[in-house]
C-alpha atoms as a PDB file:
ATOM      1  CA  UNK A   1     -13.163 -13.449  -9.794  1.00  0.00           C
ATOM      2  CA  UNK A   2     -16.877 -12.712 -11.142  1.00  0.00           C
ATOM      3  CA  UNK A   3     -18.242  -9.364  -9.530  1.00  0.00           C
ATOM      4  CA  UNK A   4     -22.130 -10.438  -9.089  1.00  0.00           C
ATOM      5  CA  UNK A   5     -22.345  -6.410  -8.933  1.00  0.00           C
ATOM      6  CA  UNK A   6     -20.292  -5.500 -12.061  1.00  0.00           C
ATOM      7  CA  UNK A   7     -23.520  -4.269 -14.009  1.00  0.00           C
ATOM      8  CA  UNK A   8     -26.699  -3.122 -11.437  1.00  0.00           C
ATOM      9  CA  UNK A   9     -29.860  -1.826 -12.690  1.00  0.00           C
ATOM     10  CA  UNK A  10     -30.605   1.379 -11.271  1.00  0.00           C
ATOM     11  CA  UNK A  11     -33.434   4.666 -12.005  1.00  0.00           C
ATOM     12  CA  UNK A  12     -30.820   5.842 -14.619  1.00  0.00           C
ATOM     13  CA  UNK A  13     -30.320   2.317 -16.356  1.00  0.00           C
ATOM     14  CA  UNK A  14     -27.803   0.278 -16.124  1.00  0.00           C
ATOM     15  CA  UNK A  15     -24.720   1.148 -14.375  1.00  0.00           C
ATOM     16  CA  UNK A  16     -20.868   0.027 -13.972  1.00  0.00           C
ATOM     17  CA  UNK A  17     -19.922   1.253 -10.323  1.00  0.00           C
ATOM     18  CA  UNK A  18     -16.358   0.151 -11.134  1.00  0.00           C
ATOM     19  CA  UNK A  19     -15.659   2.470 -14.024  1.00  0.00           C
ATOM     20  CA  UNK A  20     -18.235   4.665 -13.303  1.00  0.00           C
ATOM     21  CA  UNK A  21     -20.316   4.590 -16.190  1.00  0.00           C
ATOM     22  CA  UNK A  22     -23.684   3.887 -17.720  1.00  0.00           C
ATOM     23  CA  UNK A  23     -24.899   1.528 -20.747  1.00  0.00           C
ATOM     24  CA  UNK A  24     -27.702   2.718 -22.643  1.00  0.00           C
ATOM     25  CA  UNK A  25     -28.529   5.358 -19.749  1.00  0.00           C
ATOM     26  CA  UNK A  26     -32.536   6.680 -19.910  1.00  0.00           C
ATOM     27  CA  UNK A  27     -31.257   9.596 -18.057  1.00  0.00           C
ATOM     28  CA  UNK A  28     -29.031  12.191 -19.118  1.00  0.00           C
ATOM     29  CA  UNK A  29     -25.728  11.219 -17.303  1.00  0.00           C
ATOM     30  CA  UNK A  30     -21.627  12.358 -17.235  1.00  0.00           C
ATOM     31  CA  UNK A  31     -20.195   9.302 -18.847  1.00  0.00           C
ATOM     32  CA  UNK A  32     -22.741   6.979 -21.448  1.00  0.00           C
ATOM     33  CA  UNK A  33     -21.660   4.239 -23.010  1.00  0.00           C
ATOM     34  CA  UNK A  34     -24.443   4.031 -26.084  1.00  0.00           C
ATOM     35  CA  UNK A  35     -25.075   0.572 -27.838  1.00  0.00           C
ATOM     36  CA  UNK A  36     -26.932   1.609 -30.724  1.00  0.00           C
ATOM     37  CA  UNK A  37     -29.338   4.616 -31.699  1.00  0.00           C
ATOM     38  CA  UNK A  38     -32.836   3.380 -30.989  1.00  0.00           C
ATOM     39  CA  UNK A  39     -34.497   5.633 -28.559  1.00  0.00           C
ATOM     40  CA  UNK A  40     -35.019   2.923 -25.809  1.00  0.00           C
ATOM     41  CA  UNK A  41     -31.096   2.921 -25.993  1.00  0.00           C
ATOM     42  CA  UNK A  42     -29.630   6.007 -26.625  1.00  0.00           C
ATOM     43  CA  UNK A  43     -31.233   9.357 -25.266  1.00  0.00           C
ATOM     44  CA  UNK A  44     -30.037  13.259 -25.475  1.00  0.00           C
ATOM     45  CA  UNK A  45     -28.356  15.336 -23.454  1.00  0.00           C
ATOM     46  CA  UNK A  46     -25.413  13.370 -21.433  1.00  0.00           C
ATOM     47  CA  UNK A  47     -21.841  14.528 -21.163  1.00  0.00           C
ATOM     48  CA  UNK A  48     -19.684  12.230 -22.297  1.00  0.00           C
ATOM     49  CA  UNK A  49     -20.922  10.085 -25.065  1.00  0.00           C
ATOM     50  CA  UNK A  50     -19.155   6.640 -26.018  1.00  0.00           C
ATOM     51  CA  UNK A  51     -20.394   5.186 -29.217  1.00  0.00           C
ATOM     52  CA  UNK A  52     -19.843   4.247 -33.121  1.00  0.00           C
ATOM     53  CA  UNK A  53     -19.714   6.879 -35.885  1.00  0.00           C
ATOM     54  CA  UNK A  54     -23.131   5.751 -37.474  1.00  0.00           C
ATOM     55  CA  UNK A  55     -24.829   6.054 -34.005  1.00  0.00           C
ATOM     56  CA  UNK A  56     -23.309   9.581 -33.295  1.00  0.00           C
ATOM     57  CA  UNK A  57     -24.840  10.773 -36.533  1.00  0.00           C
ATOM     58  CA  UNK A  58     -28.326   9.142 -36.004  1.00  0.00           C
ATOM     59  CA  UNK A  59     -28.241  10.484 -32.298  1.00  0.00           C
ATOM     60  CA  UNK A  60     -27.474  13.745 -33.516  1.00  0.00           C
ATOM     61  CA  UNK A  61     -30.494  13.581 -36.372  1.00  0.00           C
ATOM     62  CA  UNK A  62     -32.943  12.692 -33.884  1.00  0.00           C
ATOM     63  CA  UNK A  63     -31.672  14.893 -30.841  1.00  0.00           C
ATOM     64  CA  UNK A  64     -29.757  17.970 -32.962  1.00  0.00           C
ATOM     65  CA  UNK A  65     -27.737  20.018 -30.343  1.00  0.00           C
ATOM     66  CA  UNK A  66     -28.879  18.133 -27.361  1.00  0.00           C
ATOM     67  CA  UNK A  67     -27.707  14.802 -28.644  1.00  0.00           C
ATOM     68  CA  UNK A  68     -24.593  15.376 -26.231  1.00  0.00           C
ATOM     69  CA  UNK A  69     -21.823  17.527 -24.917  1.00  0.00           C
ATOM     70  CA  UNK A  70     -19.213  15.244 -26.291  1.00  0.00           C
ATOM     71  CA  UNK A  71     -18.680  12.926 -28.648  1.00  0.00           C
ATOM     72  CA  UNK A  72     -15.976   9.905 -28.321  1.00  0.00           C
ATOM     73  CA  UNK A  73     -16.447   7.905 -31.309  1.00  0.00           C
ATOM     74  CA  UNK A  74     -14.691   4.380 -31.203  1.00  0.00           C
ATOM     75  CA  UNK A  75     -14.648   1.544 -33.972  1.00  0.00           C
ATOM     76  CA  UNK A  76     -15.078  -1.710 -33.589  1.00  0.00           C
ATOM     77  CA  UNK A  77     -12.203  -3.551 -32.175  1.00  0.00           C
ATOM     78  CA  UNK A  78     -10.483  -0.175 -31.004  1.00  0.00           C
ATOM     79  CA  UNK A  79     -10.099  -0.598 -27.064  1.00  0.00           C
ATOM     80  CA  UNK A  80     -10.552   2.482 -24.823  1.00  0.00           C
ATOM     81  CA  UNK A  81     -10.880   2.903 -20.894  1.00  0.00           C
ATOM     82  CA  UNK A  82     -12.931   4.610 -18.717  1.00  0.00           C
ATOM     83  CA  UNK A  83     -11.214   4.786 -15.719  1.00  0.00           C
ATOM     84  CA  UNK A  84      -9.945   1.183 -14.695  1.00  0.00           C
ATOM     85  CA  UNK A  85     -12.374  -0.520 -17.074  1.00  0.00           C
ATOM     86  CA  UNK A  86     -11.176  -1.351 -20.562  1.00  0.00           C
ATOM     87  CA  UNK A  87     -13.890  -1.102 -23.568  1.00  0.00           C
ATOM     88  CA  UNK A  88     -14.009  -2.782 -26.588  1.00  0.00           C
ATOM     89  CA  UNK A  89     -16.798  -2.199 -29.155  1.00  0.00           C
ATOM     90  CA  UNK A  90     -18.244  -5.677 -31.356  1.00  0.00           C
ATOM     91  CA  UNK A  91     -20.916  -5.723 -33.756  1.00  0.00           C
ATOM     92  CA  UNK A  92     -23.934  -6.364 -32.554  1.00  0.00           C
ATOM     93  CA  UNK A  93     -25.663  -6.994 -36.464  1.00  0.00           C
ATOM     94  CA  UNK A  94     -28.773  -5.132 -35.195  1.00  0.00           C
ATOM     95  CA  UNK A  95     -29.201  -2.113 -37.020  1.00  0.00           C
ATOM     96  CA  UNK A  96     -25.969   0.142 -38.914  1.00  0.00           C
ATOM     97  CA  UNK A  97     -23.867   1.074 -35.949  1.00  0.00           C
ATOM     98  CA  UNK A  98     -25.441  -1.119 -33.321  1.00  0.00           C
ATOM     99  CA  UNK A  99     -22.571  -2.615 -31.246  1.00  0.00           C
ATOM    100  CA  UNK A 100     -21.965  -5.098 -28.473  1.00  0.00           C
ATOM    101  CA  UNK A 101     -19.421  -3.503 -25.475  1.00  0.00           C
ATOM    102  CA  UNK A 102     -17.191  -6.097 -23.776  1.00  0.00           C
ATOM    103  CA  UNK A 103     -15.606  -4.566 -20.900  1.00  0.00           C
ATOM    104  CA  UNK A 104     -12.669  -6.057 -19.295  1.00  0.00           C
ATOM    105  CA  UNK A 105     -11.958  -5.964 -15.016  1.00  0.00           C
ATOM    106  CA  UNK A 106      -9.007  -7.443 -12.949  1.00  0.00           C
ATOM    107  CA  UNK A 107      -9.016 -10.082 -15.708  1.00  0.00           C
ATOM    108  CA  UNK A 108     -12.526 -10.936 -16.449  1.00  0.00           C
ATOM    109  CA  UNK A 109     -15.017 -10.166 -19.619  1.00  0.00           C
ATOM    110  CA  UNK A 110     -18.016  -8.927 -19.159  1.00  0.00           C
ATOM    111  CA  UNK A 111     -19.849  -9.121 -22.771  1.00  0.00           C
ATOM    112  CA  UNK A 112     -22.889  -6.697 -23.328  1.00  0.00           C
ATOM    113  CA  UNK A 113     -24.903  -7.772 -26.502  1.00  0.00           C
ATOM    114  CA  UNK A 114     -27.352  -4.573 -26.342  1.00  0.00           C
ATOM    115  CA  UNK A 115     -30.068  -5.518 -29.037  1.00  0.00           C
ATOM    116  CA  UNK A 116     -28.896  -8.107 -31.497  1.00  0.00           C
ATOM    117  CA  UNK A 117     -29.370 -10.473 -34.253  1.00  0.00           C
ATOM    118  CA  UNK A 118     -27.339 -13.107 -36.037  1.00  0.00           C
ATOM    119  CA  UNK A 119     -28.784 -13.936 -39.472  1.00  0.00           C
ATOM    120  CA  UNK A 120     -27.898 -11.777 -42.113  1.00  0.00           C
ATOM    121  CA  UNK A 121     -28.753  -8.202 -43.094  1.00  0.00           C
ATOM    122  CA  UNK A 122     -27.062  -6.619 -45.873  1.00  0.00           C
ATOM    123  CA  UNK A 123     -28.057  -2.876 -44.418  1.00  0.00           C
ATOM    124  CA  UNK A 124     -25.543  -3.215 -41.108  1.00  0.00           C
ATOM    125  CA  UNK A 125     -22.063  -5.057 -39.945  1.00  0.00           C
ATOM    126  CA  UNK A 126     -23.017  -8.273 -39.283  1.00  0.00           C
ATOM    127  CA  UNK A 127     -22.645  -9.928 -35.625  1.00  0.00           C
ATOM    128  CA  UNK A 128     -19.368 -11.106 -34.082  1.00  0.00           C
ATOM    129  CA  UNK A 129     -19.010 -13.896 -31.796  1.00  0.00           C
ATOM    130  CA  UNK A 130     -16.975 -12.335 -28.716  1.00  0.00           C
ATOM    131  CA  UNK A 131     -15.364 -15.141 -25.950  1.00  0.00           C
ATOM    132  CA  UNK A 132     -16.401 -13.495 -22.920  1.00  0.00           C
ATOM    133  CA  UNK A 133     -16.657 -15.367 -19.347  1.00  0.00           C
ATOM    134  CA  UNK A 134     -20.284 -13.278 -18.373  1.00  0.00           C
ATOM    135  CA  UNK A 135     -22.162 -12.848 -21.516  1.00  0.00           C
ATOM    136  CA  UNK A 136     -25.083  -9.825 -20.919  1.00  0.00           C
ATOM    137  CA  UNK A 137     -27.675 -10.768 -23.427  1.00  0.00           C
ATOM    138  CA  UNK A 138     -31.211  -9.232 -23.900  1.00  0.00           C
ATOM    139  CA  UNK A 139     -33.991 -11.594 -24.107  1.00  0.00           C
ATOM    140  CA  UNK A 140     -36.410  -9.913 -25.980  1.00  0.00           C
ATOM    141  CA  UNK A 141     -37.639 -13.337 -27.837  1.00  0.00           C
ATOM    142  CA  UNK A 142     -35.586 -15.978 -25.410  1.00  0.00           C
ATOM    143  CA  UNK A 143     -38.797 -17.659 -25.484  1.00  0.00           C
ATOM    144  CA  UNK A 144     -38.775 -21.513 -27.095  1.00  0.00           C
ATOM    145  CA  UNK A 145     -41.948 -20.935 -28.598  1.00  0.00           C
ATOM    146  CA  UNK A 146     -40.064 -18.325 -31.071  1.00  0.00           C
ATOM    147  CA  UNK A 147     -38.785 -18.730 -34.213  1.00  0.00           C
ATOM    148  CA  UNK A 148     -38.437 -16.006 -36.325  1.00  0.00           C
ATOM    149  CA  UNK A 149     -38.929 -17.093 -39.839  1.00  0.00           C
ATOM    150  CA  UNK A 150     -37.052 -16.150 -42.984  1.00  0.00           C
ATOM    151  CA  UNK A 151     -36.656 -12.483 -43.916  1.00  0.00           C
ATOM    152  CA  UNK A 152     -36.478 -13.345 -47.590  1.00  0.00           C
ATOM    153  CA  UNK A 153     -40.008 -15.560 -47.181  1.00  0.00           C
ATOM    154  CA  UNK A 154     -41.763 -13.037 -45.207  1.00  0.00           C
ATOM    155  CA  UNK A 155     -40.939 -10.109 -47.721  1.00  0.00           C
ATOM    156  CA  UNK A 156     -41.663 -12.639 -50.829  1.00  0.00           C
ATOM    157  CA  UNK A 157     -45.061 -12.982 -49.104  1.00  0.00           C
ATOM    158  CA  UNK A 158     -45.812  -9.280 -50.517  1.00  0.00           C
ATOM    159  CA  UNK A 159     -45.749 -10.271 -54.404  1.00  0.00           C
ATOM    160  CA  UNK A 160     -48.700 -12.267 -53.567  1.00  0.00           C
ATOM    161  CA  UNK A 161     -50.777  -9.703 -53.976  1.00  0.00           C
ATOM    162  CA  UNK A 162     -51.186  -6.565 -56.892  1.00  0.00           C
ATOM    163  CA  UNK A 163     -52.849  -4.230 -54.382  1.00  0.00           C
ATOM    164  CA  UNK A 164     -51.328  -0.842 -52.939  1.00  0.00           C
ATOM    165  CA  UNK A 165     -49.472  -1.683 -49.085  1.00  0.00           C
ATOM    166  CA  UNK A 166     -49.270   0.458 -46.518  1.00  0.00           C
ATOM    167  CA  UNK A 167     -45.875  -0.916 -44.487  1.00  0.00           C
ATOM    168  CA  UNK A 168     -45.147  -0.052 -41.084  1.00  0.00           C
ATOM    169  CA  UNK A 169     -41.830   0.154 -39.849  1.00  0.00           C
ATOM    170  CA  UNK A 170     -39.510   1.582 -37.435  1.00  0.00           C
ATOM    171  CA  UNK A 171     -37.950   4.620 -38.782  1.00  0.00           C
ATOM    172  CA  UNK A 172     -34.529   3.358 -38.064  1.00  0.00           C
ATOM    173  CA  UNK A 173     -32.904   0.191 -38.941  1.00  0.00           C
ATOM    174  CA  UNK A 174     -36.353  -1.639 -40.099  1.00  0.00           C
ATOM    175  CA  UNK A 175     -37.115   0.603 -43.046  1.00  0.00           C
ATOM    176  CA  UNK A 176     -33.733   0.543 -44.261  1.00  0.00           C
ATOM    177  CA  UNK A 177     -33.641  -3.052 -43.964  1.00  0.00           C
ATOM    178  CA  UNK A 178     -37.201  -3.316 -46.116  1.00  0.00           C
ATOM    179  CA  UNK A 179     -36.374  -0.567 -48.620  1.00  0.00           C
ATOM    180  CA  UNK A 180     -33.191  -3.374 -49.216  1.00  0.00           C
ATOM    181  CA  UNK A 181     -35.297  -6.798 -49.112  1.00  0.00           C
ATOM    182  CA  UNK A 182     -38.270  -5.127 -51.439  1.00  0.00           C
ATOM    183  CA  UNK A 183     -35.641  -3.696 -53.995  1.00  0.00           C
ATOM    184  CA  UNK A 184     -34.024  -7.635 -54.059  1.00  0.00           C
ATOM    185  CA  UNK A 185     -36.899  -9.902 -53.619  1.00  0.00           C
ATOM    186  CA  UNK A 186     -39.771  -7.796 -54.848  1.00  0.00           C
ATOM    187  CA  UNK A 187     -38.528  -6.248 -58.307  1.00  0.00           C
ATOM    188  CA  UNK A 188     -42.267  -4.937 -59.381  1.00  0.00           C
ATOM    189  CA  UNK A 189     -42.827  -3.039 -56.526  1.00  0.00           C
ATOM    190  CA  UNK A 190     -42.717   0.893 -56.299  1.00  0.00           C
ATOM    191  CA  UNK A 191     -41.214   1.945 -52.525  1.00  0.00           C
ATOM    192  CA  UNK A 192     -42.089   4.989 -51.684  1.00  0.00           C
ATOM    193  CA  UNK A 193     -41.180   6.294 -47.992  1.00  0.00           C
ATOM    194  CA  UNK A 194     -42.620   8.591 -45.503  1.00  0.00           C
ATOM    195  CA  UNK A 195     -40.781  11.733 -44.882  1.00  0.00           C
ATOM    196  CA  UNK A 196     -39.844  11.479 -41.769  1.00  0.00           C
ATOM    197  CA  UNK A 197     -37.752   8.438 -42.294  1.00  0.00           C
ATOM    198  CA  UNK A 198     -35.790   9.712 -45.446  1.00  0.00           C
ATOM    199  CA  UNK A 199     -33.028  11.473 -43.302  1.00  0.00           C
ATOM    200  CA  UNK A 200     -32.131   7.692 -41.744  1.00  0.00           C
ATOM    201  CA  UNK A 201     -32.263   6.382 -45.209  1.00  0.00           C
ATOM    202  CA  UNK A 202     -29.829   9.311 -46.465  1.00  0.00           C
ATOM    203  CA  UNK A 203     -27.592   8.623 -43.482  1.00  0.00           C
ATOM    204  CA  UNK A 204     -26.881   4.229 -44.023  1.00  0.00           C
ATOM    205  CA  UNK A 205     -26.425   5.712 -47.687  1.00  0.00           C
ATOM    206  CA  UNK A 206     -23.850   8.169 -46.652  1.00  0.00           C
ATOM    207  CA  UNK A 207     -22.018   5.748 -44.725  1.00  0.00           C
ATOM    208  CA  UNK A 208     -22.088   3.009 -48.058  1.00  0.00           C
ATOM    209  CA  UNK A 209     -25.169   0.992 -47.528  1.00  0.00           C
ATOM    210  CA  UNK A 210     -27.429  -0.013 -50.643  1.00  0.00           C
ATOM    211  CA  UNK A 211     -30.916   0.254 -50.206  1.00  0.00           C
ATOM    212  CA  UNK A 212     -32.115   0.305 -53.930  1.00  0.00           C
ATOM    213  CA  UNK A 213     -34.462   2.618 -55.854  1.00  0.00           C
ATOM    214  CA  UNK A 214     -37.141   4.169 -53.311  1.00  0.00           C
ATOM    215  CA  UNK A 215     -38.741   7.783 -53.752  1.00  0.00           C
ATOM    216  CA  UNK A 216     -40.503  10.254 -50.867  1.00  0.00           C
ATOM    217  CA  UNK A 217     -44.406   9.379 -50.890  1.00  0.00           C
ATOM    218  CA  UNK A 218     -46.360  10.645 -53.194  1.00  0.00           C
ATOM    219  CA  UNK A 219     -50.195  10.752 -52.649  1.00  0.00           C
ATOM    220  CA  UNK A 220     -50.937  11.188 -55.991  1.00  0.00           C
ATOM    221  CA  UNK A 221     -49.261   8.261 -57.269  1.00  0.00           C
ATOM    222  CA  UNK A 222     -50.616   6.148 -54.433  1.00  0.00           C
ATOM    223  CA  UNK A 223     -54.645   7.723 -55.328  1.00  0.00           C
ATOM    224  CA  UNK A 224     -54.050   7.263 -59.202  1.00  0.00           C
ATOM    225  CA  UNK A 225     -51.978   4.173 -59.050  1.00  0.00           C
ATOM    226  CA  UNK A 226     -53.931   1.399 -57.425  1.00  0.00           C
ATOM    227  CA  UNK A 227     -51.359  -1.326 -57.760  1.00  0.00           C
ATOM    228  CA  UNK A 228     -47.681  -2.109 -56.996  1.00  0.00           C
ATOM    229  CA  UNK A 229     -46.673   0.551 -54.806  1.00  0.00           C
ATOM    230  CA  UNK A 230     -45.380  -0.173 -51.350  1.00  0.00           C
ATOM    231  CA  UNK A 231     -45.331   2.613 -48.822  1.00  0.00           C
ATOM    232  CA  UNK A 232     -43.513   2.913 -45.678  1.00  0.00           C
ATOM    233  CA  UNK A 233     -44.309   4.443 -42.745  1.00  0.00           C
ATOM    234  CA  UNK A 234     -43.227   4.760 -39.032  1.00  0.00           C
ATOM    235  CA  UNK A 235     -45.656   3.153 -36.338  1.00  0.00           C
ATOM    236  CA  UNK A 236     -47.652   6.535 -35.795  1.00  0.00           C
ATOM    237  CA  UNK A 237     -48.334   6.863 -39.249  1.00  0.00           C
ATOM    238  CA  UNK A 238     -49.471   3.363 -39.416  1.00  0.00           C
ATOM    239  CA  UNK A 239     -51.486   3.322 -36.157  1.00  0.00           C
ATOM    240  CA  UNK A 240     -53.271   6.711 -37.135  1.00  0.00           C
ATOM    241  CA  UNK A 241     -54.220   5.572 -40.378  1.00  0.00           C
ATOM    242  CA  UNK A 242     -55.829   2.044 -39.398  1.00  0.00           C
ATOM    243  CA  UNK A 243     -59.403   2.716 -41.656  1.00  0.00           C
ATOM    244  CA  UNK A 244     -57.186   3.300 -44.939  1.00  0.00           C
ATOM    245  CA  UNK A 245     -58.824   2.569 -47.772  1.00  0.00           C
ATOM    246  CA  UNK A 246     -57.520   1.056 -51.012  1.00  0.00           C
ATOM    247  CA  UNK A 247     -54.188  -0.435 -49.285  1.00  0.00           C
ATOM    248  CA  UNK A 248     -53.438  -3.811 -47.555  1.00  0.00           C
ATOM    249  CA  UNK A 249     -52.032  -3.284 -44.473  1.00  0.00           C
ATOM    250  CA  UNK A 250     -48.593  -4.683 -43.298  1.00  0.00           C
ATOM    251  CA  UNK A 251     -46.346  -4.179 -40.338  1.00  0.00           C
ATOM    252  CA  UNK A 252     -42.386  -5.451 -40.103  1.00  0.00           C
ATOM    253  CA  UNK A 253     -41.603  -7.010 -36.707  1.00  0.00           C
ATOM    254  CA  UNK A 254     -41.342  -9.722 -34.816  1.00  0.00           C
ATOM    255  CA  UNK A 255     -44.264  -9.422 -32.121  1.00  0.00           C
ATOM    256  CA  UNK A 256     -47.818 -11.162 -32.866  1.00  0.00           C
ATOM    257  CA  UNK A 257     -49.861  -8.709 -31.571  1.00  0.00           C
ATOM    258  CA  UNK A 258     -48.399  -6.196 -34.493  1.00  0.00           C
ATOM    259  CA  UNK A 259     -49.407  -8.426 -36.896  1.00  0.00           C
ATOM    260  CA  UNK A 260     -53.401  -8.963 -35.896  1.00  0.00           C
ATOM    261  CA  UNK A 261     -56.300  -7.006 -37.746  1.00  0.00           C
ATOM    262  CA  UNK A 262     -53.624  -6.492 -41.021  1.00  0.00           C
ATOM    263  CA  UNK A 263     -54.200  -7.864 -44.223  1.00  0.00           C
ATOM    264  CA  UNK A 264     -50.646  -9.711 -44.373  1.00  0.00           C
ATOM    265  CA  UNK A 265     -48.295 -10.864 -41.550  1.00  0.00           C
ATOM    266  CA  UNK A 266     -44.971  -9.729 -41.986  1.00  0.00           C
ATOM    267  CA  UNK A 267     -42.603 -11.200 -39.510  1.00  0.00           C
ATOM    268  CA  UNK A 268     -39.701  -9.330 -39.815  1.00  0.00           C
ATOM    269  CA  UNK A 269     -37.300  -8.920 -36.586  1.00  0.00           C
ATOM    270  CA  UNK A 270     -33.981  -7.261 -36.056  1.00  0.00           C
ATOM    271  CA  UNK A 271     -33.981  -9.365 -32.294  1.00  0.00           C
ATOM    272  CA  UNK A 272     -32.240 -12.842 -31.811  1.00  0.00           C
ATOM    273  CA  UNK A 273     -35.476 -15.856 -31.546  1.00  0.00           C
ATOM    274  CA  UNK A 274     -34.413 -18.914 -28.621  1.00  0.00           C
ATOM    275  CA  UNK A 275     -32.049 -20.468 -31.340  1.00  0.00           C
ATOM    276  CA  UNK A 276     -29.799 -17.905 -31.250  1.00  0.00           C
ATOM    277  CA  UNK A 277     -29.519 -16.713 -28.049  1.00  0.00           C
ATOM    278  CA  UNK A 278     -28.482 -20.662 -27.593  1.00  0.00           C
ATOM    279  CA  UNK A 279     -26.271 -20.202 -30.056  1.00  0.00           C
ATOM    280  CA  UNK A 280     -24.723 -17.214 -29.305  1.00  0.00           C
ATOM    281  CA  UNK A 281     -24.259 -18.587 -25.642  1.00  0.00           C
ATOM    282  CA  UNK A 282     -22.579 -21.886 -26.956  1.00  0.00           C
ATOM    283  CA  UNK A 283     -20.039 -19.619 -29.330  1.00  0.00           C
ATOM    284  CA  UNK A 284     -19.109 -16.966 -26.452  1.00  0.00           C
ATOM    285  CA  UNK A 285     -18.734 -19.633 -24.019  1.00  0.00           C
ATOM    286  CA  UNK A 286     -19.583 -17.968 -20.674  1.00  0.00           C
ATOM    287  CA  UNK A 287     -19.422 -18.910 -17.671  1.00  0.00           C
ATOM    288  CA  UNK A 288     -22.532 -17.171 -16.472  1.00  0.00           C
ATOM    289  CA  UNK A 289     -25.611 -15.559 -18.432  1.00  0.00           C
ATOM    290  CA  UNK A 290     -27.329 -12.451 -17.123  1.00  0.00           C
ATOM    291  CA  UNK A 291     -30.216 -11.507 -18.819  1.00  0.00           C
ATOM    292  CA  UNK A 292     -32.119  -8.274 -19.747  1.00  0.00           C
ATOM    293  CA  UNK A 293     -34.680  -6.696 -21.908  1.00  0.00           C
ATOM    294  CA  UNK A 294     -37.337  -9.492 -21.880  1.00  0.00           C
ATOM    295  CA  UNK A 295     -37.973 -12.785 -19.304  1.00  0.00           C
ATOM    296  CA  UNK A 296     -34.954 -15.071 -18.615  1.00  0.00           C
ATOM    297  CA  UNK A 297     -36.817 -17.225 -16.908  1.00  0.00           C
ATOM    298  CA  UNK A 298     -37.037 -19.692 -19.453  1.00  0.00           C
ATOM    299  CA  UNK A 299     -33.152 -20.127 -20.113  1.00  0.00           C
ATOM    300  CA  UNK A 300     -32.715 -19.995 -16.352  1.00  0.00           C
ATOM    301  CA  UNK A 301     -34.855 -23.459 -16.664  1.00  0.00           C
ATOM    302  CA  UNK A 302     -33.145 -24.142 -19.760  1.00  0.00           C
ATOM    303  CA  UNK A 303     -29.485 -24.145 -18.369  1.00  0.00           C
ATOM    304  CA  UNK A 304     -30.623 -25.470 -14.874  1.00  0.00           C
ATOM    305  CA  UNK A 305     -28.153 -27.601 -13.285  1.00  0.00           C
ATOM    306  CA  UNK A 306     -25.360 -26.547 -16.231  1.00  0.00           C
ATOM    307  CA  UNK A 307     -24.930 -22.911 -15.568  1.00  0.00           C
ATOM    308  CA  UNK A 308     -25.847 -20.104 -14.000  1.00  0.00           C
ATOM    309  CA  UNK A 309     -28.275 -17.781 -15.360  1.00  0.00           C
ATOM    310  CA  UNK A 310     -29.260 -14.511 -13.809  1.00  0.00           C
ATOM    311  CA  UNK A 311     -32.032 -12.498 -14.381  1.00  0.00           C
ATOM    312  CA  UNK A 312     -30.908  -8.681 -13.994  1.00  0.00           C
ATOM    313  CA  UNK A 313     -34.462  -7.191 -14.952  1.00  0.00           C
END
């Protein structure tokens, strides 16, 4: 039988009353089951910390000694239990680590996506297709109106112009993934990366991930050199420096209010679009979708009369 209260949103995030933990808690908490390292999803300072190897070493990066009293790291496809609920971890194909949890009760699958894409990404696992009878998905872009476009187009999109770029991106996950696509599909240009996202990059190297030729940012270069070099910074570095001079601007993601006032649009997101959270439903096969992280409303109307669809936030 279904438990309509097997996942509840709560203060602390979202909690499992019948193994007594918390995915992706935004409080410190005794037992935290952590999806991936992004700081909407994984925060310091909890006891008991259930997660991948990558994210344990990008949580303790950003959060040093308060990342967490303990440390249980799992691979994917090893099963664990907290109390009477078995765990299983899945790729989730969002960024390195990222990982969907399907948790198993008195016979019945409840799949967690966390944050998730399907297409490809050669700087992370990529995304498994989990059966699951309640599949948990966010719905960040479950909007029929989006369709993310090609990676490879949107980063080709930067050879069209000789001038110096200023790049925003998230530290974590969305550089790594650029430093990758610029080495592959945009041979003449020189990366150079802000400082505060090198230890990220030097972490998806350590754990075998290619990125390509990149160096740390050099203002001289950029000031003497007024062509061909691609810099990449994190949002606050981008934001701050809005009146640059002598750069196009550019910023990765998938929103369309990032991309307005910047000299080229760079859709670039690490999120499922409406095609593949309808895919992703048709290959896990649920019985019931609860949704999270964005509107539902949309596939409520989409899957009216077919199946259930519950909106959890």
């Amino acid at each position: 039988m279904i438990l309509d209260d097997f996942i509840t949103i709560t203060p602390t995030g979202l909690y499992c009353v019948y193994g007594d933990f918390y995915l992706d808690p935004q409080q410190p908490v005794t037992e935290a089951v952590v999806s991936h390292a992004h700081g909407d999803h994984a925060i310091g300072g909890s006891q008991n910390v259930y997660c991948t190897a990558a994210t344990e070493s990008f949580m303790k990066h950003r959060y040093r000694k308060f990342a967490a009293v303990d440390f249980h790291i799992k691979s994917y496809h090893q099963s664990f239990k907290i109390n009477d609920v078995s765990i299983t971890f899945y790729s989730a194909g969002h960024i390195l680590g990222s990982a969907q949890v399907l948790m198993e009760y008195q016979g019945i699958k409840y799949l967690y996506t966390g944050d998730y894409k399907i297409e490809p990404d050669q700087t992370c696992e990529p995304f498994e297709f989990v059966k699951a009878d309640i599949l948990i998905t966010e719905s960040t872009f479950a909007n029929p109106d989006t369709k993310h476009p090609s990676p490879i187009v949107e980063i080709e999109k930067l050879n069209e112009t000789n001038s110096n770029i200023m790049l925003g991106a998230y530290a974590l996950g969305k550089s790594q993934r650029i430093i990758q696509l610029l080495n592959q599909h945009c041979p003449d240009k020189n990366v150079m990366v802000h400082h505060s996202i090198m230890p990220f990059v030097k972490i998806y190297e350590d754990y075998g991930m290619r990125l390509g030729s990149y160096k740390m940012y050099d203002r001289k270069v950029m000031k003497n050199i007024q062509e061909h070099q691609v810099y990449i910074v994190p949002p606050m570095v981008f934001h701050s420096y809005h009146k640059a001079i002598n750069v196009v601007r550019a910023f990765a993601s998938g929103w369309k209010n990032l991309q307005q006032q910047n000299g080229i649009s760079l859709y670039i997101s690490d999120h499922a679009d409406w095609n593949a959270i309808l895919e992703t439903i048709e290959k896990v096969a649920p019985q019931q979708v609860w949704t999270l992280h964005g509107d539902g409303t949309q596939l409520k109307d989409y899957y009216k009369d077919r199946m259930e669809v519950k909106i959890l936030n």
